[in-house]
Protein backbone atom coordinates (compact mmCIF):
# COMPACT_ATOMS: atom_id res chain seq x y z
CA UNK A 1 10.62 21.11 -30.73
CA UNK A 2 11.07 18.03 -32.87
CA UNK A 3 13.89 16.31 -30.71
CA UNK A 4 11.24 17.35 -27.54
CA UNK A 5 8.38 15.50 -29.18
CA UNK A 6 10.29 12.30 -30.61
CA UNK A 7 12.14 12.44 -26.30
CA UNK A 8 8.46 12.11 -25.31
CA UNK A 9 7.78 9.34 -27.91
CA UNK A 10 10.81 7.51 -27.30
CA UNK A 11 9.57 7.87 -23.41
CA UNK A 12 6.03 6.76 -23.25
CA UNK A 13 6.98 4.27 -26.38
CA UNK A 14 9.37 1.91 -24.18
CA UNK A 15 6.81 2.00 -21.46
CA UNK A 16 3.97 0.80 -23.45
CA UNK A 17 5.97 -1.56 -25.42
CA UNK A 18 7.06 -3.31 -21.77
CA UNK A 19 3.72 -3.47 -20.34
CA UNK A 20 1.81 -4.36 -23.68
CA UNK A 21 4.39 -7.05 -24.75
CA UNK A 22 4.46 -8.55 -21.02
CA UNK A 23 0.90 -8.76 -20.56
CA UNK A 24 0.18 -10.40 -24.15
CA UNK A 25 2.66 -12.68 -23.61
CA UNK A 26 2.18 -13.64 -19.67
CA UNK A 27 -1.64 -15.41 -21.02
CA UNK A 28 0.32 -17.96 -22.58
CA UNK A 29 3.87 -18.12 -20.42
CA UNK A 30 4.32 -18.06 -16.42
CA UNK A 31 4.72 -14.14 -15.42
CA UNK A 32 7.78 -14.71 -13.75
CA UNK A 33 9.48 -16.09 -16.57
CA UNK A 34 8.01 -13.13 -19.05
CA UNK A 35 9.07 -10.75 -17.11
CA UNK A 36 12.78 -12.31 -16.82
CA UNK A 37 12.60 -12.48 -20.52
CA UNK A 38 11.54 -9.07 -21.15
CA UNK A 39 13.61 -7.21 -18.59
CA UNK A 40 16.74 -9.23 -20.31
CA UNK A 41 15.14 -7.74 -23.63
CA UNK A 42 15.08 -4.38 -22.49
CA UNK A 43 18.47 -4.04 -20.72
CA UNK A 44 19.75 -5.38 -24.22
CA UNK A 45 18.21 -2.81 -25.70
CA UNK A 46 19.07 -0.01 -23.73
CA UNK A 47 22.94 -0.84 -23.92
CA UNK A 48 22.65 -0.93 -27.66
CA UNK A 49 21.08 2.33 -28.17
CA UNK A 50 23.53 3.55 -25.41
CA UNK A 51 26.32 1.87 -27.79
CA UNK A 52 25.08 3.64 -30.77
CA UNK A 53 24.77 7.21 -28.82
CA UNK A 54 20.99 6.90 -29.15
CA UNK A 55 19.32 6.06 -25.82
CA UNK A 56 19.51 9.95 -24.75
CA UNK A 57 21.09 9.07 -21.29
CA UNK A 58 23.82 11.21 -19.42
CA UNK A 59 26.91 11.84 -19.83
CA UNK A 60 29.83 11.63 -19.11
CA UNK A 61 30.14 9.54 -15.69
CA UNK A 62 30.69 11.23 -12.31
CA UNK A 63 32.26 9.77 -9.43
CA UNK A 64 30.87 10.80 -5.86
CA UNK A 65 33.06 12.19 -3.22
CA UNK A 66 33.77 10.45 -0.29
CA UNK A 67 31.13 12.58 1.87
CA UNK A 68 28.36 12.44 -0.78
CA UNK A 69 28.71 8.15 -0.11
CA UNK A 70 27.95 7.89 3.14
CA UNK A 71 25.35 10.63 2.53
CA UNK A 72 23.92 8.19 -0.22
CA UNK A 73 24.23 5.04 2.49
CA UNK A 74 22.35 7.10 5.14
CA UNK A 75 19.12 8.16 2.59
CA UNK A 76 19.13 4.45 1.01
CA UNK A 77 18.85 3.29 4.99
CA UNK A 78 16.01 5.71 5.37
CA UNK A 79 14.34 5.14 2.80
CA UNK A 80 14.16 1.68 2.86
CA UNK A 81 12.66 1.46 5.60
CA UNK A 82 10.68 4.54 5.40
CA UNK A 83 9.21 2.17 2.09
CA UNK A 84 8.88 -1.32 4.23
CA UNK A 85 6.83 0.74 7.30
CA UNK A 86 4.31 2.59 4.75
CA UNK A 87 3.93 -0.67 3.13
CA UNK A 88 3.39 -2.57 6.66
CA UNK A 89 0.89 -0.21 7.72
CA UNK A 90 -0.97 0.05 4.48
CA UNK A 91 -1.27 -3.55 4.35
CA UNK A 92 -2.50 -3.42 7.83
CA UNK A 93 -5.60 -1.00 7.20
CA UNK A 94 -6.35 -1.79 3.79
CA UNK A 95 -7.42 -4.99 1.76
CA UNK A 96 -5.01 -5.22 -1.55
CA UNK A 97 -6.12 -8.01 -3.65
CA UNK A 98 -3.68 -7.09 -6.09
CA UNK A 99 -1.06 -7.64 -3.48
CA UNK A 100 -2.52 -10.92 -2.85
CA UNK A 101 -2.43 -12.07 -6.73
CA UNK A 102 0.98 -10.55 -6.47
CA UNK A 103 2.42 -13.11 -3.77
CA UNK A 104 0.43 -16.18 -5.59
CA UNK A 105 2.46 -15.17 -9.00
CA UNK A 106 5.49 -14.70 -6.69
CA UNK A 107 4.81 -18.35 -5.38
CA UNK A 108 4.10 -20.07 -8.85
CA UNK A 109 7.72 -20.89 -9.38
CA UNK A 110 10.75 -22.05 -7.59
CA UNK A 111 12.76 -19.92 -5.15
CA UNK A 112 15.69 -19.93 -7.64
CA UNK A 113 13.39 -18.54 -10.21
CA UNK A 114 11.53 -15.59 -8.33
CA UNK A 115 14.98 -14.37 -6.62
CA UNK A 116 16.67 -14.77 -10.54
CA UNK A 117 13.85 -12.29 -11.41
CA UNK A 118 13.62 -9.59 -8.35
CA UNK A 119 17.61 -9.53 -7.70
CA UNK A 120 19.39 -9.62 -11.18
CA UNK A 121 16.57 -8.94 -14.22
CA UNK A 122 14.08 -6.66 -12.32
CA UNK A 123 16.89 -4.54 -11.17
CA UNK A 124 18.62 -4.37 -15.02
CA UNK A 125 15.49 -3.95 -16.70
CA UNK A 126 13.05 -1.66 -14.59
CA UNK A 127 16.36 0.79 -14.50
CA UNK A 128 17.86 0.52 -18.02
CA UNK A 129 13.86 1.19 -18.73
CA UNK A 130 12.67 3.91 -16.34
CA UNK A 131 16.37 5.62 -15.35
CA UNK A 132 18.48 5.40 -18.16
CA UNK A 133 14.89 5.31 -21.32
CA UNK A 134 12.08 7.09 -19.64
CA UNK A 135 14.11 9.97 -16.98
CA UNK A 136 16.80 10.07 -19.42
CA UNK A 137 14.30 10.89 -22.50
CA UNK A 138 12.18 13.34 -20.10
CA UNK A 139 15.13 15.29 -18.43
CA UNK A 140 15.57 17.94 -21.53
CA UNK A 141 11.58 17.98 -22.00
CA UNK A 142 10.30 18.55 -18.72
CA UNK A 143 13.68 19.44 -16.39
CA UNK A 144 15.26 18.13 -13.57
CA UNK A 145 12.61 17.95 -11.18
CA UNK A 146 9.22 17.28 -13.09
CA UNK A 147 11.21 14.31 -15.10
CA UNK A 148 12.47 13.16 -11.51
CA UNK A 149 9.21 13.26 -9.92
CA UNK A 150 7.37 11.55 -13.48
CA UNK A 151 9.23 8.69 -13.65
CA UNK A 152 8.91 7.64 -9.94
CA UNK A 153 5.15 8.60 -10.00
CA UNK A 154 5.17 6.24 -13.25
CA UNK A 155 7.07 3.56 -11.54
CA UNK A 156 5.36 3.46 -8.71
CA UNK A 157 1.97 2.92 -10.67
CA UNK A 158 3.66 0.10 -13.02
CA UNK A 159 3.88 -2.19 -9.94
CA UNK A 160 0.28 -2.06 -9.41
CA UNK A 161 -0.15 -2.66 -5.98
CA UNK A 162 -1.35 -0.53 -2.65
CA UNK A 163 1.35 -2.41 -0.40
CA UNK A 164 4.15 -0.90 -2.88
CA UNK A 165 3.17 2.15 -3.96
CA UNK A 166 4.93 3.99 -2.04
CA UNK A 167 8.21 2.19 -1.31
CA UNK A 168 8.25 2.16 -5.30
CA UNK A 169 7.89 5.91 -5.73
CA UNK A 170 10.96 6.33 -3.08
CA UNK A 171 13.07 3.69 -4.48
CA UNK A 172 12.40 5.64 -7.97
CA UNK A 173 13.63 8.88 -6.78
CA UNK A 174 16.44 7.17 -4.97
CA UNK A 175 17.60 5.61 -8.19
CA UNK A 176 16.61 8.53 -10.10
CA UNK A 177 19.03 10.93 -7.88
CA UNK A 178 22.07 8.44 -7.93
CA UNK A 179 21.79 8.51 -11.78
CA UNK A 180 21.22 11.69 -12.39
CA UNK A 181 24.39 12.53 -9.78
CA UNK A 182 26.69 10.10 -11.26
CA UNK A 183 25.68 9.26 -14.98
CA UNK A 184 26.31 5.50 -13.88
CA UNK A 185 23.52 3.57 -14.76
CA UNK A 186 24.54 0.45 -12.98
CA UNK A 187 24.95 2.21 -9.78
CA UNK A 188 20.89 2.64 -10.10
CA UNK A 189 20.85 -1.01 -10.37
CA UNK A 190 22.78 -1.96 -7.74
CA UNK A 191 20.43 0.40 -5.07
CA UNK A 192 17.31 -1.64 -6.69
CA UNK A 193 19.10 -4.99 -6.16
CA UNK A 194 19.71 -4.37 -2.63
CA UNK A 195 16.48 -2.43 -2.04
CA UNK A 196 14.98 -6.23 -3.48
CA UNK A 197 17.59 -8.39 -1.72
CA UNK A 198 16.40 -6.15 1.99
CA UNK A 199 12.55 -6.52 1.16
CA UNK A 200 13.12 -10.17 0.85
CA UNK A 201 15.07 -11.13 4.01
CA UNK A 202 14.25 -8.07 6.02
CA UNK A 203 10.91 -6.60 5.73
CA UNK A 204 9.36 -9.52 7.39
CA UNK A 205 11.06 -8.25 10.53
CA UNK A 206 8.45 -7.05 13.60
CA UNK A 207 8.80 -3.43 14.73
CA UNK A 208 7.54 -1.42 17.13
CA UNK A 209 4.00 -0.50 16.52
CA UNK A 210 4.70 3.30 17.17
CA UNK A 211 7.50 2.66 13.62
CA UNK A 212 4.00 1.23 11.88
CA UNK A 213 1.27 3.63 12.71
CA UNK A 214 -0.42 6.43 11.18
CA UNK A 215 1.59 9.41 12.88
CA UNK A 216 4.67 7.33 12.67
CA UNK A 217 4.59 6.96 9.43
CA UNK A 218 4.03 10.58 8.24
CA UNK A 219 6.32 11.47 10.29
CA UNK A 220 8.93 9.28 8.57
CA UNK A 221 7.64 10.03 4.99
CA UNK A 222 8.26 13.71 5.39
CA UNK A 223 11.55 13.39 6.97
CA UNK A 224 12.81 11.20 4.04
CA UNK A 225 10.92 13.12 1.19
CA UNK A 226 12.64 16.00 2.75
CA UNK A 227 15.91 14.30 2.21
CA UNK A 228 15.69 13.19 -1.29
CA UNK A 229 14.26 16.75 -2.11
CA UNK A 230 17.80 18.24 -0.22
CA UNK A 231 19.97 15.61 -2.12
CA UNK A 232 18.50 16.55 -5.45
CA UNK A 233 19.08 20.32 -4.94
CA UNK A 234 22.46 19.85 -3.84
CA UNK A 235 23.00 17.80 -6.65
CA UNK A 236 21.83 20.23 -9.50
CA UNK A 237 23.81 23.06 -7.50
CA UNK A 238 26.85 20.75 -8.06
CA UNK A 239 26.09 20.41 -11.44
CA UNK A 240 25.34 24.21 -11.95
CA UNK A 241 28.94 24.65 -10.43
CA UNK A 242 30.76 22.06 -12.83
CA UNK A 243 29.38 23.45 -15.88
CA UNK A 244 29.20 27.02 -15.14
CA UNK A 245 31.72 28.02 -13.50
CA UNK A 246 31.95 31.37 -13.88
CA UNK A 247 28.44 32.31 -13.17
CA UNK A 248 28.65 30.36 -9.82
CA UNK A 249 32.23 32.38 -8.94
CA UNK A 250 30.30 35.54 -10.09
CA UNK A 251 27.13 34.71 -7.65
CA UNK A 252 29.45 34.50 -4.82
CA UNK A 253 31.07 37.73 -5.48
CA UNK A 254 27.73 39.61 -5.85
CA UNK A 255 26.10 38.04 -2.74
CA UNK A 256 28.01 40.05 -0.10
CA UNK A 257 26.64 43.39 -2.09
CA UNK A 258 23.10 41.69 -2.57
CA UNK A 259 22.45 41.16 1.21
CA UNK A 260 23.17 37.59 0.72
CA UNK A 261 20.34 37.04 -1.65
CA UNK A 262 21.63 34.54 -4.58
C-alpha cells in the first residue's frame, strides 16, 4: 500500500512540477524556449532515475516480431490521420481560441526554434514524462488498461486545445501500447517525432469532405479505437504467455473439455 501511494505521488508529482514550473517561468521567458528547457530537464531526469533503478519503468526490453511491425506501421497510419481529420473537422465547427493563442506562440520564434521544440524536445520530454514517469508509475496501481487509458486522457488535456484533443489522446495510447509492448522508451519517442514531423508537413493537406465530416469521422474514430483496444489485448495476452507459461499451456489443454470457453 505504501509503494501504491508514493507510485501515485511520484505520478501526479512530475505532472504538476512540469506544468507549474513551465507556466511560472513562461511570464518571464518565450514559451517555446521554456518548454525546450524543461522537456530537456525532464528527459534528464527520467534517464537518471532510470540509471539509478528508480523511475519505476519496464523492464526488461522486448523486441517486436516481424508481423507485430507492420501491424504497428498500419495503426500509426490510421491513427494519424484518424487524429488530423477529428482535428480538421473540429476546427471547422467550433471556435478554439486556445488553438488560436496556440499558433501565435508557435509563430513567436524562428522556424529553427519551433521545429527544435515539436521534433526533438517535445517528443523526449512529453514521453520520458507521461510513458516512461506517469504510465510507468500508474501501471502497478491502477493496471494495464485504466493506467493506459489515464495517461492519454491526461495528455490529451495537458495540450489544452479543442483542435488536439483528440489526436493527443490517440497518439497517447499509441505511444502508450508501443511502450508497454516493447519496454523501449525511445521507440515511444520516435512515434511522437514522426506523429509531429506528419502534422507539420502533412496535415495541411485537403481531403475529401466525406474524410472530414461528422459521420466520417465517427466512423474512423471507432474503427481506430477499435484497433488500439485489439493491439493492447493482444499485447497483454503476449505478455500473459511470456511470463506464465504454464498457465497459458494449461488453458489450452482445458479449452477443448470447457467448450472452448478460456
Amino acid at each position: 500500500m505504501k509503494q501504491k501511494v508514493i507510485n501515485v505521488a511520484i505520478a501526479l508529482g512530475s505532472i504538476i512540477a512540469y506544468l507549474g514550473v513551465g507556466y511560472a517561468i513562461s511570464g518571464y521567458i518565450n514559451p517555446i524556449y521554456t518548454m525546450i528547457g524543461v522537456n530537456l530537464v525532464v528527459c534528464l531526469a527520467f534517464f537518471l532515475m532510470q540509471k539509478f533503478g528508480k523511475s519505476g519503468t519496464l523492464s526488461p526490453q522486448l523486441k517486436l516480431m516481424n508481423t507485430e511491425v507492420w501491424q504497428y506501421v498500419i495503426l500509426f497510419i490510421v491513427m494519424f490521420l484518424s487524429g488530423q481529420f477529428t482535428g480538421t473537422y473540429i476546427l471547422n465547427q467550433l471556435s478554439d481560441n486556445s488553438f488560436v493563442s496556440y499558433q501565435g506562440t508557435m509563430n513567436s520564434v524562428s522556424p529553427i526554434f519551433m521545429a527544435i521544440l515539436v521534433l526533438i524536445f517535445a517528443p523526449l520530454g512529453e514521453e520520458s514524462l507521461m510513458r516512461g514517469i506517469f504510465f510507468g508509475r500508474l501501471l502497478p496501481v491502477t493496471g494495464v488498461w485504466a493506467a493506459w487509458i489515464v495517461q492519454a486522457v491526461m495528455f490529451s488535456i495537458m495540450h489544452g486545445t479543442k483542435v488536439h484533443i483528440y489526436g493527443a489522446f490517440v497518439m497517447a495510447l499509441f505511444c502508450g501500447l508501443i511502450y508497454f509492448r516493447t519496454h523501449r522508451i525511445g521507440l515511444a519517442m520516435l512515434s511522437h517525432c514522426i506523429y509531429n514531423l506528419a502534422s507539420m508537413y502533412v496535415g495541411g493537406m485537403s481531403v475529401p469532405d466525406v474524410l472530414v465530416s461528422l459521420p466520417g469521422v465517427i466512423i474512423e474514430d471507432i474503427l481506430v479505437m477499435a484497433f488500439l483496444i485489439y493491439m493492447m489485448r493482444q499485447t497483454i495476452k503476449l505478455k500473459d504467455l511470456r511470463e506464465h507459461p504454464l498457465k497459458s499451456i494449461g488453458k489450452a489443454v482445458m479449452r477443448p473439455w470447457n467448450g472452448g470457453a478460456d
